[in-house]
C-alpha atoms as a PDB file:
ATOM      1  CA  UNK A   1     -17.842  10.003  12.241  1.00  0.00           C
ATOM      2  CA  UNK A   2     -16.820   7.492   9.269  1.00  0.00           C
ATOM      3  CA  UNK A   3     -14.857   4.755  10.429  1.00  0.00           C
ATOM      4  CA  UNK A   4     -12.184   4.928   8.198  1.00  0.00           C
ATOM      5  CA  UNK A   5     -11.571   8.696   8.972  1.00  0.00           C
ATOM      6  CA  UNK A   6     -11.581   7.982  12.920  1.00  0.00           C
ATOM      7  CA  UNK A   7      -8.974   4.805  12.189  1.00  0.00           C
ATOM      8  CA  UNK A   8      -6.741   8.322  10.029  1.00  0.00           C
ATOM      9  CA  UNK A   9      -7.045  10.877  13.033  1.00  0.00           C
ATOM     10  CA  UNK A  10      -5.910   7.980  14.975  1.00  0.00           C
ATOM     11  CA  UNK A  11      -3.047   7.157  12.739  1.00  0.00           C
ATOM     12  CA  UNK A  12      -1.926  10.821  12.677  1.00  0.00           C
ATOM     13  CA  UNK A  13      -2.440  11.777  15.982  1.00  0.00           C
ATOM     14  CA  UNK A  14       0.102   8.778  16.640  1.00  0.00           C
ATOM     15  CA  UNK A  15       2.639   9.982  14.172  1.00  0.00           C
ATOM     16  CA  UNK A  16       2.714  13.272  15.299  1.00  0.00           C
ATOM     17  CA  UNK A  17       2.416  12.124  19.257  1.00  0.00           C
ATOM     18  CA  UNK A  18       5.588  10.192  18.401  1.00  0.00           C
ATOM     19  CA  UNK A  19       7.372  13.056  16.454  1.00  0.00           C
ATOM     20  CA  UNK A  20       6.080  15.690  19.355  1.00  0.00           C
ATOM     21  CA  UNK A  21       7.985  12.942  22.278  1.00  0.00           C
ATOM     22  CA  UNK A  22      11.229  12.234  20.292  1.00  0.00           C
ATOM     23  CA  UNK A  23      11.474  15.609  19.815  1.00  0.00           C
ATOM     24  CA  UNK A  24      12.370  14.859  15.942  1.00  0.00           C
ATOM     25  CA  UNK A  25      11.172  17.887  13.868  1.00  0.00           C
ATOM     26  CA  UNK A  26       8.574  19.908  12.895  1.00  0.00           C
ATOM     27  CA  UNK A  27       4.794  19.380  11.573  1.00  0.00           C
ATOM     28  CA  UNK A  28       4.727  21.397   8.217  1.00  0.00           C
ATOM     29  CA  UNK A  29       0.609  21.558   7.426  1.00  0.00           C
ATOM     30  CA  UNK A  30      -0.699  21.554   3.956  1.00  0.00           C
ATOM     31  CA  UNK A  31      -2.777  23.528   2.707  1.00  0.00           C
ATOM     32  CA  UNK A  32      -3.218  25.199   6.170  1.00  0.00           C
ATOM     33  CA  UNK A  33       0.413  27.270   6.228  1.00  0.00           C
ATOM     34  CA  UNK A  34       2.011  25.832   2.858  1.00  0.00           C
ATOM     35  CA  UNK A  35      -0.255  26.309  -0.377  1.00  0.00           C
ATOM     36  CA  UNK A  36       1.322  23.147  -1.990  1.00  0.00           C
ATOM     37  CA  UNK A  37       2.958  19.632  -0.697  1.00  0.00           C
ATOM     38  CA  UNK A  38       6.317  20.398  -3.049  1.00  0.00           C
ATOM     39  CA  UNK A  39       6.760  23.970  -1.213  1.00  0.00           C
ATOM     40  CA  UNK A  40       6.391  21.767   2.244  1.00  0.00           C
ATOM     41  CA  UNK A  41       8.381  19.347   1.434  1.00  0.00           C
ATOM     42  CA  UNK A  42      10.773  22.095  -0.279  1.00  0.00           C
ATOM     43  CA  UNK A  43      11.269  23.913   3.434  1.00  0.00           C
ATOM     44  CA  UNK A  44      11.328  20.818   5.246  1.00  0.00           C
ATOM     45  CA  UNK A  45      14.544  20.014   7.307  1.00  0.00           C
ATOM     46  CA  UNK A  46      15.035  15.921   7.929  1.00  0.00           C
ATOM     47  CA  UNK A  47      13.179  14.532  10.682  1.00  0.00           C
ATOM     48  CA  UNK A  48      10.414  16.998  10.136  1.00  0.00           C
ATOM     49  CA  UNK A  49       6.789  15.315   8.466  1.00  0.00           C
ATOM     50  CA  UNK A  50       4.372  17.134   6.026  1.00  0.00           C
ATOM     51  CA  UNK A  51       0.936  16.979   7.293  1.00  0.00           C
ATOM     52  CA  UNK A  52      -1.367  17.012   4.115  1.00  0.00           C
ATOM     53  CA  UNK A  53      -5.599  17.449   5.044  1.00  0.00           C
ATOM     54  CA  UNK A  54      -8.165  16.177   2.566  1.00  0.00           C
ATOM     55  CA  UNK A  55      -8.104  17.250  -0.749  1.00  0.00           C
ATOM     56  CA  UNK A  56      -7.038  16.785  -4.601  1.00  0.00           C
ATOM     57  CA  UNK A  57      -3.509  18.012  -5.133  1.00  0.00           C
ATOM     58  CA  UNK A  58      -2.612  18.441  -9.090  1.00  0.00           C
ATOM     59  CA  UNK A  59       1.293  18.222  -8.660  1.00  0.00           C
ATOM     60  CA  UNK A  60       4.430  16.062  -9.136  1.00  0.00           C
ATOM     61  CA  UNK A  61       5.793  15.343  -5.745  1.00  0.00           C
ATOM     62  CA  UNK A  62       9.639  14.807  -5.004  1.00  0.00           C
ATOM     63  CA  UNK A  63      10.382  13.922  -1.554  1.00  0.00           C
ATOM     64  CA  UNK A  64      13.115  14.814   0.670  1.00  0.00           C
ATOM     65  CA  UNK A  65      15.372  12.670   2.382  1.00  0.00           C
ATOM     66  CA  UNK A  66      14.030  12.229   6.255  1.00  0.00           C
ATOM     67  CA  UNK A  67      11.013  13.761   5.713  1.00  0.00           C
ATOM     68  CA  UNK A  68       7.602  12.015   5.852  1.00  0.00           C
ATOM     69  CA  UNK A  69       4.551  12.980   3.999  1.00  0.00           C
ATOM     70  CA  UNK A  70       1.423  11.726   5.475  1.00  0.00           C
ATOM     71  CA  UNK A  71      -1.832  12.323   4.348  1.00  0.00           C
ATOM     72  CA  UNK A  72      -5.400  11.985   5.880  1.00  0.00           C
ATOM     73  CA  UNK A  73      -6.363   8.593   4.077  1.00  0.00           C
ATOM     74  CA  UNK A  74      -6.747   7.575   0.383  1.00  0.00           C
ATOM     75  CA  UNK A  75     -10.571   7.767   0.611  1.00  0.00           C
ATOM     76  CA  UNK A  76     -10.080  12.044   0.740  1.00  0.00           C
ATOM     77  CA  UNK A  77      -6.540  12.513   0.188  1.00  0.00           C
ATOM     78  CA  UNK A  78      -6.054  12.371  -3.729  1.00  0.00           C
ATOM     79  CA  UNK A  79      -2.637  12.926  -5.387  1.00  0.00           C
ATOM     80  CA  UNK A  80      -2.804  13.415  -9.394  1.00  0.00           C
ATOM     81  CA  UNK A  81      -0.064  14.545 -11.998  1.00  0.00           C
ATOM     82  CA  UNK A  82       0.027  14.353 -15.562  1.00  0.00           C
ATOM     83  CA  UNK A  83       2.800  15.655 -17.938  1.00  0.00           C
ATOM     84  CA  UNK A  84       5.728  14.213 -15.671  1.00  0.00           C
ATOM     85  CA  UNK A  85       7.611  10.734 -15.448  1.00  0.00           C
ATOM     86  CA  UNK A  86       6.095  10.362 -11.763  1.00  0.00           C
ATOM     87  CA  UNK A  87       3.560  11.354  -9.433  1.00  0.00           C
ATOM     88  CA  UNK A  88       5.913  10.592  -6.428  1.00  0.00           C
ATOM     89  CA  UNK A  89       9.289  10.473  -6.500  1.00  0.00           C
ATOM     90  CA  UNK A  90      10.891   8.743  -3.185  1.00  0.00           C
ATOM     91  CA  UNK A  91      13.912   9.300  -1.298  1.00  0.00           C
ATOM     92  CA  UNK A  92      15.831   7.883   1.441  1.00  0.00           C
ATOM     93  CA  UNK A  93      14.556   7.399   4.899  1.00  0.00           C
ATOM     94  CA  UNK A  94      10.764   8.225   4.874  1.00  0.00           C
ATOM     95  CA  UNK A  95       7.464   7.531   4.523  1.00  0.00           C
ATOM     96  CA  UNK A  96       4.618   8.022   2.426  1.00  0.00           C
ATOM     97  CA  UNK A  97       1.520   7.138   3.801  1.00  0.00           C
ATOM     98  CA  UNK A  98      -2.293   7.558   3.586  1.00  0.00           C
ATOM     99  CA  UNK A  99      -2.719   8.723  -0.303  1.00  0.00           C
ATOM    100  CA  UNK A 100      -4.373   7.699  -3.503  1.00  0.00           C
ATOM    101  CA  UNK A 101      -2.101   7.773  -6.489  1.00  0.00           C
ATOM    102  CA  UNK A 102      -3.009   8.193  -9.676  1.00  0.00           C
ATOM    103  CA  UNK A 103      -1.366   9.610 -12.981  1.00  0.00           C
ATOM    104  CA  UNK A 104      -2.791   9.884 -16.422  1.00  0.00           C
ATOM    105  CA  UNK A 105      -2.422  11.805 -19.661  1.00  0.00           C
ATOM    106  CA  UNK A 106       1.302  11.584 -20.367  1.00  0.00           C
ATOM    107  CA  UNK A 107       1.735   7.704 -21.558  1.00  0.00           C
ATOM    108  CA  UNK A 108       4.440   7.013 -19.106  1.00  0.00           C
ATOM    109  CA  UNK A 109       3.594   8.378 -15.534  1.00  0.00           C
ATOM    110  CA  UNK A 110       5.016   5.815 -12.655  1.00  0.00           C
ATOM    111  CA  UNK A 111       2.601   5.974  -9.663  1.00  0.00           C
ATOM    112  CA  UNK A 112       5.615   6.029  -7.042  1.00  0.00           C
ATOM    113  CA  UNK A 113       9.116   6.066  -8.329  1.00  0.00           C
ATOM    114  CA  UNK A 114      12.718   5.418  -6.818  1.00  0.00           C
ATOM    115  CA  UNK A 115      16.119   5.237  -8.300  1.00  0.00           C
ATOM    116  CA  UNK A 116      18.885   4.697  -6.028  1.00  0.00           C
ATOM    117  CA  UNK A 117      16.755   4.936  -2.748  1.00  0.00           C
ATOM    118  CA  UNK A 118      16.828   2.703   0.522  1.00  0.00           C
ATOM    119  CA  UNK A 119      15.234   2.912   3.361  1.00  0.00           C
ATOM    120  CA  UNK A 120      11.681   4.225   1.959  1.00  0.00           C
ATOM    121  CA  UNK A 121       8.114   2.757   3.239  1.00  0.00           C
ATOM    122  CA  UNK A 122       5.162   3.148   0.686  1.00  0.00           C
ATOM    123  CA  UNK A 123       2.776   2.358   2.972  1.00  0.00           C
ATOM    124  CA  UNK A 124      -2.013   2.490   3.596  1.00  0.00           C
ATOM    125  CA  UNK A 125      -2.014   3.850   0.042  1.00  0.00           C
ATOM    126  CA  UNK A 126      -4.275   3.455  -3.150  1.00  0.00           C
ATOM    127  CA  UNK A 127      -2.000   3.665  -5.840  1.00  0.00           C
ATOM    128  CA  UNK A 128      -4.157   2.966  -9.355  1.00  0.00           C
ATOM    129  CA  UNK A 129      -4.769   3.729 -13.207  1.00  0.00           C
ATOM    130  CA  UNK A 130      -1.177   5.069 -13.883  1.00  0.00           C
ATOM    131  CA  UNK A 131      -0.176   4.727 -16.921  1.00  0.00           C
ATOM    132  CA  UNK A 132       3.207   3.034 -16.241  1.00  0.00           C
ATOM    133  CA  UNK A 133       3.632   1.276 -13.126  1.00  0.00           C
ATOM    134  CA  UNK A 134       2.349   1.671  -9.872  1.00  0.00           C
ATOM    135  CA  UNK A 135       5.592   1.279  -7.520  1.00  0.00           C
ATOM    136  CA  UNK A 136       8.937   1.198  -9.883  1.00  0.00           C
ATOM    137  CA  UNK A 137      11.801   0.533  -8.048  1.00  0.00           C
ATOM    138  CA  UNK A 138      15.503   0.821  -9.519  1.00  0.00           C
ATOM    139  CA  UNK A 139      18.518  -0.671  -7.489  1.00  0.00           C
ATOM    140  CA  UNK A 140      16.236   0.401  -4.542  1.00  0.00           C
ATOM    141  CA  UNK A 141      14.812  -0.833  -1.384  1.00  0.00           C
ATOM    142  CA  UNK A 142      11.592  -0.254  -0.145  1.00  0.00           C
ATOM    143  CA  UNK A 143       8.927  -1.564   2.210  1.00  0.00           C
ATOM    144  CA  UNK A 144       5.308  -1.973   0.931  1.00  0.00           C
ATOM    145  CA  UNK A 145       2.734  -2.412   3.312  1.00  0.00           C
ATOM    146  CA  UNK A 146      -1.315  -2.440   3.314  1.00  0.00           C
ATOM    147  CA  UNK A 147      -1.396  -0.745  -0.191  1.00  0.00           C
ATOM    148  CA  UNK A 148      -4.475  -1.085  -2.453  1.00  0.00           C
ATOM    149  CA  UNK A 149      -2.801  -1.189  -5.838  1.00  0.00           C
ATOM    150  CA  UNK A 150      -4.379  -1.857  -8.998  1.00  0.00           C
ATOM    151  CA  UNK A 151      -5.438  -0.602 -12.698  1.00  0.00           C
ATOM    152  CA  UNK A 152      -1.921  -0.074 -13.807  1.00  0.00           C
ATOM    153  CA  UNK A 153      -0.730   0.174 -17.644  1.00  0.00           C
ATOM    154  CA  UNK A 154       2.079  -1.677 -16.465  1.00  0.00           C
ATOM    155  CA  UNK A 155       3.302  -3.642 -13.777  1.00  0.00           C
ATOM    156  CA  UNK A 156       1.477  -3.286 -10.269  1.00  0.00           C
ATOM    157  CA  UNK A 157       5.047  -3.189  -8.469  1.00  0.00           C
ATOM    158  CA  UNK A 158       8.184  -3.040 -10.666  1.00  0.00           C
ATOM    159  CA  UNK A 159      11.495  -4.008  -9.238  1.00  0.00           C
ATOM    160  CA  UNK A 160      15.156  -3.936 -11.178  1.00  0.00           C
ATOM    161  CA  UNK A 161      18.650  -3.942 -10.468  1.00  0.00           C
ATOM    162  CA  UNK A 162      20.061  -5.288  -7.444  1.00  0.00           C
ATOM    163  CA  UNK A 163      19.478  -2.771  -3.768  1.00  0.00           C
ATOM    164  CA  UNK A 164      21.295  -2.711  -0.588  1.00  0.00           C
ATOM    165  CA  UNK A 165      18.360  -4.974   0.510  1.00  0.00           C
ATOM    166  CA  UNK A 166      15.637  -7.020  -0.332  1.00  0.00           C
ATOM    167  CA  UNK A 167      11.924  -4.782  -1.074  1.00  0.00           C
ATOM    168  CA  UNK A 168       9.618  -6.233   1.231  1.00  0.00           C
ATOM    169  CA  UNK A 169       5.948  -6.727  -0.248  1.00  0.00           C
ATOM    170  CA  UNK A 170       3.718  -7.002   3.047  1.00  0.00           C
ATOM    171  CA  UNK A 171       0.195  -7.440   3.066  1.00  0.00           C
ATOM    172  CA  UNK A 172      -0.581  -6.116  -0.313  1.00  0.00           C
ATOM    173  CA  UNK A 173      -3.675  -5.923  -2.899  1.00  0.00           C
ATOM    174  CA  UNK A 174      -2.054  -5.603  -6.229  1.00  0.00           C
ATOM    175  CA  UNK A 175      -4.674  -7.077  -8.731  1.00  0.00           C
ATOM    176  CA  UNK A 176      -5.012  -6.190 -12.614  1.00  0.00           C
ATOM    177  CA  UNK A 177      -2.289  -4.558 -13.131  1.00  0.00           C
ATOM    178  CA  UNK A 178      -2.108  -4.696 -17.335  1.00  0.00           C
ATOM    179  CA  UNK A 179       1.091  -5.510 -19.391  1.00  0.00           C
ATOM    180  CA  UNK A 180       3.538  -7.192 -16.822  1.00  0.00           C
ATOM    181  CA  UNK A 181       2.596  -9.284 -14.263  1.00  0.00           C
ATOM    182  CA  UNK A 182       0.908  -7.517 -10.989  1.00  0.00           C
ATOM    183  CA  UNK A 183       4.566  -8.021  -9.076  1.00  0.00           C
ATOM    184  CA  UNK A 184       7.890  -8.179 -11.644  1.00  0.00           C
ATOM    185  CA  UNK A 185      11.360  -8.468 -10.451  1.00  0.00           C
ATOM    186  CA  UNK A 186      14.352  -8.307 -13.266  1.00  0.00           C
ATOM    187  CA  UNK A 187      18.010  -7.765 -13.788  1.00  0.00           C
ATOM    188  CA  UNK A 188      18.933  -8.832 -10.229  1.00  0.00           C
ATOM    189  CA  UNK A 189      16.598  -7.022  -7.779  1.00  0.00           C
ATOM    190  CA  UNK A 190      15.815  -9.212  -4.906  1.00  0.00           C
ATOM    191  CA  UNK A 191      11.805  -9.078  -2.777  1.00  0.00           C
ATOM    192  CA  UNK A 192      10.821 -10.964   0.571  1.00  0.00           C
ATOM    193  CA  UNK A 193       6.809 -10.906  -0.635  1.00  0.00           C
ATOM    194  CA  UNK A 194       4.389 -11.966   1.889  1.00  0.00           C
ATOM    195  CA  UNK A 195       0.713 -12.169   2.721  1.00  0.00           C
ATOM    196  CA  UNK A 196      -0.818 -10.690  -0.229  1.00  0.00           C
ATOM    197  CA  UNK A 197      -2.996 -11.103  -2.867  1.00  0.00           C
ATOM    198  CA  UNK A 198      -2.107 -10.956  -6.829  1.00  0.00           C
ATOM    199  CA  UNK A 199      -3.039 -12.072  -9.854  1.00  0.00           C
ATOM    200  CA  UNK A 200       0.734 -13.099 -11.130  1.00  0.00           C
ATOM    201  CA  UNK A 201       4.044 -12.742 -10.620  1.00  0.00           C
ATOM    202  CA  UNK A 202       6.967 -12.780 -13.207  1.00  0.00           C
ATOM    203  CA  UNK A 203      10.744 -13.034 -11.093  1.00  0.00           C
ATOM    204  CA  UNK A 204      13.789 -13.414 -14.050  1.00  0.00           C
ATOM    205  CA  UNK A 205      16.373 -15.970 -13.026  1.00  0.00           C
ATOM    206  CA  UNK A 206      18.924 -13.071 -12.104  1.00  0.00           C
ATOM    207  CA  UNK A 207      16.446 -12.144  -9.417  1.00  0.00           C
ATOM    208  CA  UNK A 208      15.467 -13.646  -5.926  1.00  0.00           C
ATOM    209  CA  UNK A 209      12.301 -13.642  -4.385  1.00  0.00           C
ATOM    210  CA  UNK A 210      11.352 -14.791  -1.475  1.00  0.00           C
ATOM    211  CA  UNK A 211       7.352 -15.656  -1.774  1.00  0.00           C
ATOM    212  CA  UNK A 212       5.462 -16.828   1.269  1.00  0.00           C
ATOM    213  CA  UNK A 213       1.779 -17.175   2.147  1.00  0.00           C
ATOM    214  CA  UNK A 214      -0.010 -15.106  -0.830  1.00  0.00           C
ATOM    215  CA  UNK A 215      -3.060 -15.686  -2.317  1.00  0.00           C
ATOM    216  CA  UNK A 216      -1.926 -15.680  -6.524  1.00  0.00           C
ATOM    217  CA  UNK A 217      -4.898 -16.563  -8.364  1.00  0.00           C
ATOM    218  CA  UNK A 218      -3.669 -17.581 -11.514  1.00  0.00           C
ATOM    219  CA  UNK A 219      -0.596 -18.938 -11.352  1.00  0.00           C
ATOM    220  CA  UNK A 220      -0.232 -22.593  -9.461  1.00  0.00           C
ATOM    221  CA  UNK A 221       0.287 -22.673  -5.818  1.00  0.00           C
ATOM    222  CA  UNK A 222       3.827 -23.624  -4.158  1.00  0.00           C
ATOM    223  CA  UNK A 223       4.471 -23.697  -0.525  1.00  0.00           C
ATOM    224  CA  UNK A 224       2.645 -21.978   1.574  1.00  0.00           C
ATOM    225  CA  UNK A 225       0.723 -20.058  -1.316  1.00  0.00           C
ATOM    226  CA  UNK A 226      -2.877 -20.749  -2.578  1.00  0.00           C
ATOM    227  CA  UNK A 227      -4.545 -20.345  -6.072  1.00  0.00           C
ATOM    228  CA  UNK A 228      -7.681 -19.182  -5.386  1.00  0.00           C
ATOM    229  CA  UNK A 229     -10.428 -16.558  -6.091  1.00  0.00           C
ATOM    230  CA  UNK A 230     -10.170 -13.605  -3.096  1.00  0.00           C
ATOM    231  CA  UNK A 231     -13.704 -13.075  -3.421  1.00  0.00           C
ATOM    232  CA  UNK A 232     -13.512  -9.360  -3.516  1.00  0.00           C
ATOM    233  CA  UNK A 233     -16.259  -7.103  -2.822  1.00  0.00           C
ATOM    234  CA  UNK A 234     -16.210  -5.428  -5.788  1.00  0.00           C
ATOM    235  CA  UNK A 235     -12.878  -5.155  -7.187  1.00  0.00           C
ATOM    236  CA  UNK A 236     -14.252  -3.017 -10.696  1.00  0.00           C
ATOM    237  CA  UNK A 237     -15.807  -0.518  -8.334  1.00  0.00           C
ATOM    238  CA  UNK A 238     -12.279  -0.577  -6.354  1.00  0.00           C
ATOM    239  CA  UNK A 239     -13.331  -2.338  -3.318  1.00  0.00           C
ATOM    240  CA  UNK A 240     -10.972  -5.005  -2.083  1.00  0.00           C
ATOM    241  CA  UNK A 241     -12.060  -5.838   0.526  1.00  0.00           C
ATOM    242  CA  UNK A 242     -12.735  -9.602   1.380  1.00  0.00           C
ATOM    243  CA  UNK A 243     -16.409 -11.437   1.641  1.00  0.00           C
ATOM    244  CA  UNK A 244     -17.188 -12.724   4.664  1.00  0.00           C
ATOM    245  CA  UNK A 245     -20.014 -14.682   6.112  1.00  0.00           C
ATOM    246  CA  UNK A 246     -19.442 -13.155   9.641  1.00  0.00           C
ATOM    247  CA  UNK A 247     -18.589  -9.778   8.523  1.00  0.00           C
ATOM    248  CA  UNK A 248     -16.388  -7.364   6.405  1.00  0.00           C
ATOM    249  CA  UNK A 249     -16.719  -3.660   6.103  1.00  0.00           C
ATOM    250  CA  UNK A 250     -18.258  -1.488   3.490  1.00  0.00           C
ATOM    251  CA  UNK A 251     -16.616   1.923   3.354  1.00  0.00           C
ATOM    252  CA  UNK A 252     -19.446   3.342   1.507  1.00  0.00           C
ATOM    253  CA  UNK A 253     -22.160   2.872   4.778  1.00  0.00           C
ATOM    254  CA  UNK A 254     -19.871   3.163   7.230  1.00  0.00           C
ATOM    255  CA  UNK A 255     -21.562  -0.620   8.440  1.00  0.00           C
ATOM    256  CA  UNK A 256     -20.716  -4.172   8.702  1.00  0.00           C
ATOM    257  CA  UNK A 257     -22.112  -6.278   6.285  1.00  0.00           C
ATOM    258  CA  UNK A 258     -22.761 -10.220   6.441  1.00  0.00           C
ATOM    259  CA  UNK A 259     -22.210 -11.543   2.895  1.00  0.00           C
ATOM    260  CA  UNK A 260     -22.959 -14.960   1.138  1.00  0.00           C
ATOM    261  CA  UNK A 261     -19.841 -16.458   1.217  1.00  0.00           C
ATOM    262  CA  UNK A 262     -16.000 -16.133   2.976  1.00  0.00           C
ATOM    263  CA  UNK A 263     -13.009 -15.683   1.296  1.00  0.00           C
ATOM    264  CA  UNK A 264     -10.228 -18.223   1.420  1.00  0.00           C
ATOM    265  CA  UNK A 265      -7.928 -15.116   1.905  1.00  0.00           C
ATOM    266  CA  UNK A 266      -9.065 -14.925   5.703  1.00  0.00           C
ATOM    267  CA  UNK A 267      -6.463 -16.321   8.218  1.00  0.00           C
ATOM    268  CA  UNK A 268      -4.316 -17.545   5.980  1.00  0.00           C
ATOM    269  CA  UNK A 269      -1.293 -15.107   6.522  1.00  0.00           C
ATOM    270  CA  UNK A 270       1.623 -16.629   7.670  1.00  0.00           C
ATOM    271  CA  UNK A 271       1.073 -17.834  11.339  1.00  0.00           C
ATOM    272  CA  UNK A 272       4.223 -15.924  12.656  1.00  0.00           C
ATOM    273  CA  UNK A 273       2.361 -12.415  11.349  1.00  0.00           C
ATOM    274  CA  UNK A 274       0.515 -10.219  13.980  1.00  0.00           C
ATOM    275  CA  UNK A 275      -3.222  -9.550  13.809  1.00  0.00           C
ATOM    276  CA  UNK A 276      -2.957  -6.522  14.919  1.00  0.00           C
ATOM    277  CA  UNK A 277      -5.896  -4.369  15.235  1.00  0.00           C
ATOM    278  CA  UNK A 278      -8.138  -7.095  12.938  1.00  0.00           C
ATOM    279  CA  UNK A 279     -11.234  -7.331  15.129  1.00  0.00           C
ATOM    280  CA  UNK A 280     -12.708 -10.387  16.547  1.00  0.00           C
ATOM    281  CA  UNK A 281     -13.572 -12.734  15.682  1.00  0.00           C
ATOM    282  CA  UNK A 282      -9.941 -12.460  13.582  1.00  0.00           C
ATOM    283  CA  UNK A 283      -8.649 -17.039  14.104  1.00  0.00           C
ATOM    284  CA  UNK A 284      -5.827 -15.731  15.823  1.00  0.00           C
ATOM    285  CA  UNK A 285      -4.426 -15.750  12.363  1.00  0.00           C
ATOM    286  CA  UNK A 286      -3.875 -12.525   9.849  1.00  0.00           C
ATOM    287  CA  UNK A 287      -5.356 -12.025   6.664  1.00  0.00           C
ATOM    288  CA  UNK A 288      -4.146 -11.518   3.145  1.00  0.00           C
ATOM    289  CA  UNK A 289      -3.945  -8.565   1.153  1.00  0.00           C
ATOM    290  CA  UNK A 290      -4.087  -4.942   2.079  1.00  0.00           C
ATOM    291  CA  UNK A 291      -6.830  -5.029   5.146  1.00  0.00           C
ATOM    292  CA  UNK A 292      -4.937  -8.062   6.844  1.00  0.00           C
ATOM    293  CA  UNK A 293      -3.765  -6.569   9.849  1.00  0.00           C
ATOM    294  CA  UNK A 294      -5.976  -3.236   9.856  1.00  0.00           C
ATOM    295  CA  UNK A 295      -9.580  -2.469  11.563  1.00  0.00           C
ATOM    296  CA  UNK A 296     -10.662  -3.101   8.544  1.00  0.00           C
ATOM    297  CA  UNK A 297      -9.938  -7.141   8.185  1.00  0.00           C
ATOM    298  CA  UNK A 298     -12.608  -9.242   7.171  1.00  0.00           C
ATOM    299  CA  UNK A 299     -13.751 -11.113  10.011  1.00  0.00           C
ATOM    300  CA  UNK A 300     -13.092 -15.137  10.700  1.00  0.00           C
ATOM    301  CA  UNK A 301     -15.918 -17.896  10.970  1.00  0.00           C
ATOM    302  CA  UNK A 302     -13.387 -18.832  13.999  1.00  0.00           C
ATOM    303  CA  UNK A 303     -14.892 -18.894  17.230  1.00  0.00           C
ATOM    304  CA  UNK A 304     -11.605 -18.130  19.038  1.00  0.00           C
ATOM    305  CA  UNK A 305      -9.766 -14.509  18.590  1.00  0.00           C
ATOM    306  CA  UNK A 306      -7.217 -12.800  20.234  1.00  0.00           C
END
């Protein structure tokens, strides 16, 4: 079985082990009972989570407050909508999880979209070649976490208007992202953006941001950043993930691959980050960018692991 699609059973059998024990709601299965994710999400109650198997859904999506949507990985879970303002709209206290994005045709087609929303996570998701941006956030707050996002008309991740509460931007790839910079915060929104990788980032001085431990390649360091080439895989083909002279995974064989050189993304998360389920030899110390953190991190030159 492909590794990837193990590490989503695993993830889902989780979710719905801890939905089952809290006793929270119901699993609503798409397209095995519901012939669309909007007519799921439509007879959903809050608590309950829409279960979505592999496949290319042509819709518009608007979620419902307290209910997740979860699908089965970006790799065979595609989500694609054209003649609307966004492929996802978000709401209040969920979670979308385990999709790729993507909207095209109409000139203005958001990727993810929230206005007014708190308490959303966007999270193990490609999100790519929208033709607006590929999160925009209005006076909202959201968490971001291991997303792939890239190939964007506009901004990668768009925030405006001040939220009850800072975004936070957690172990991100958001990389060529076309007409703003990959991460943009106006008119008073406020981020906490940490171990990811970017090409630039534009705040306005009504905004606050927070920005520790990223890797953003062409803008100079400060702090605890770095300027410096990730040393993607392949980032045309969509691969992000991170050379490595001891190892880094290739999605495509299923196999763990020895490269020529080791990115400078590799343990350089902040220090107070888990490495969660990064296998060894991981320094002890997460990595940048979307993988950081996942089974599929690029491994250390580090002889010591945890």
């Amino acid at each position: 079985m492909h590794a990837e699609t193990r590490r989503w059973i695993l993830r889902v059998i989780v979710t719905v082990f801890c939905i089952s024990t809290a006793d929270a709601g119901q699993i609503l299965r798409v397209p095995g009972v519901y012939p669309t994710i909007q007519a799921a999400i439509d007879d959903a109650n809050q608590g309950d989570m829409v279960l979505v198997a592999p496949g290319t859904y042509r819709e518009a999506v608007k979620m419902k407050a307290g209910v997740d949507l979860i699908g089965n990985g970006p790799a065979g879970t595609i989500l694609t909508a054209q003649q609307t303002n966004a492929v996802v709209s978000g709401a209040d206290h969920c979670r979308l999880d385990g999709f790729t994005i993507t909207g095209h045709i109409h000139e203005d087609i958001d990727g993810v979209y929230c206005t007014e929303v708190n308490d959303f996570t966007i999270s193990n998701n490609v999100i790519k070649n929208c033709t607006w941006s590929g999160v925009n956030l209005v006076r909202s707050a959201a968490v971001l976490r291991n997303n792939v996002i890239f190939g964007n008309r506009c901004a990668g991740v768009f925030l405006s208007y001040p939220a009850a509460e800072p975004t936070r931007i957690i172990n991100n790839t958001i990389w060529n992202n076309s007409n703003e910079a990959d991460i943009t915060i106006w008119r008073g929104a406020s981020a906490l953006i940490v171990n990811n990788i970017l090409q630039d980032l534009d705040c306005d001085e009504a905004s606050l941001a927070e920005i520790r431990f990223n890797d953003i390649a062409n803008q100079p360091a400060e702090g605890d950043n770095i300027q410096a080439d990730p040393l993607f895989v392949d980032p045309n083909a969509g691969d992000f993930h991170l050379l490595s002279r001891t190892g880094r995974w290739d999605p495509i064989g299923a196999v763990w691959i020895e490269d020529y050189a080791t990115s400078p993304c590799i343990d350089a998360g902040d220090a107070g980050s888990p490495v969660g389920y990064e296998p060894a030899p991981n320094g002890g110390r997460i990595n940048l960018g979307a993988y950081g953190g996942t089974g599929e991190a690029s491994k250390s030159l580090a002889d010591e692991s945890i």
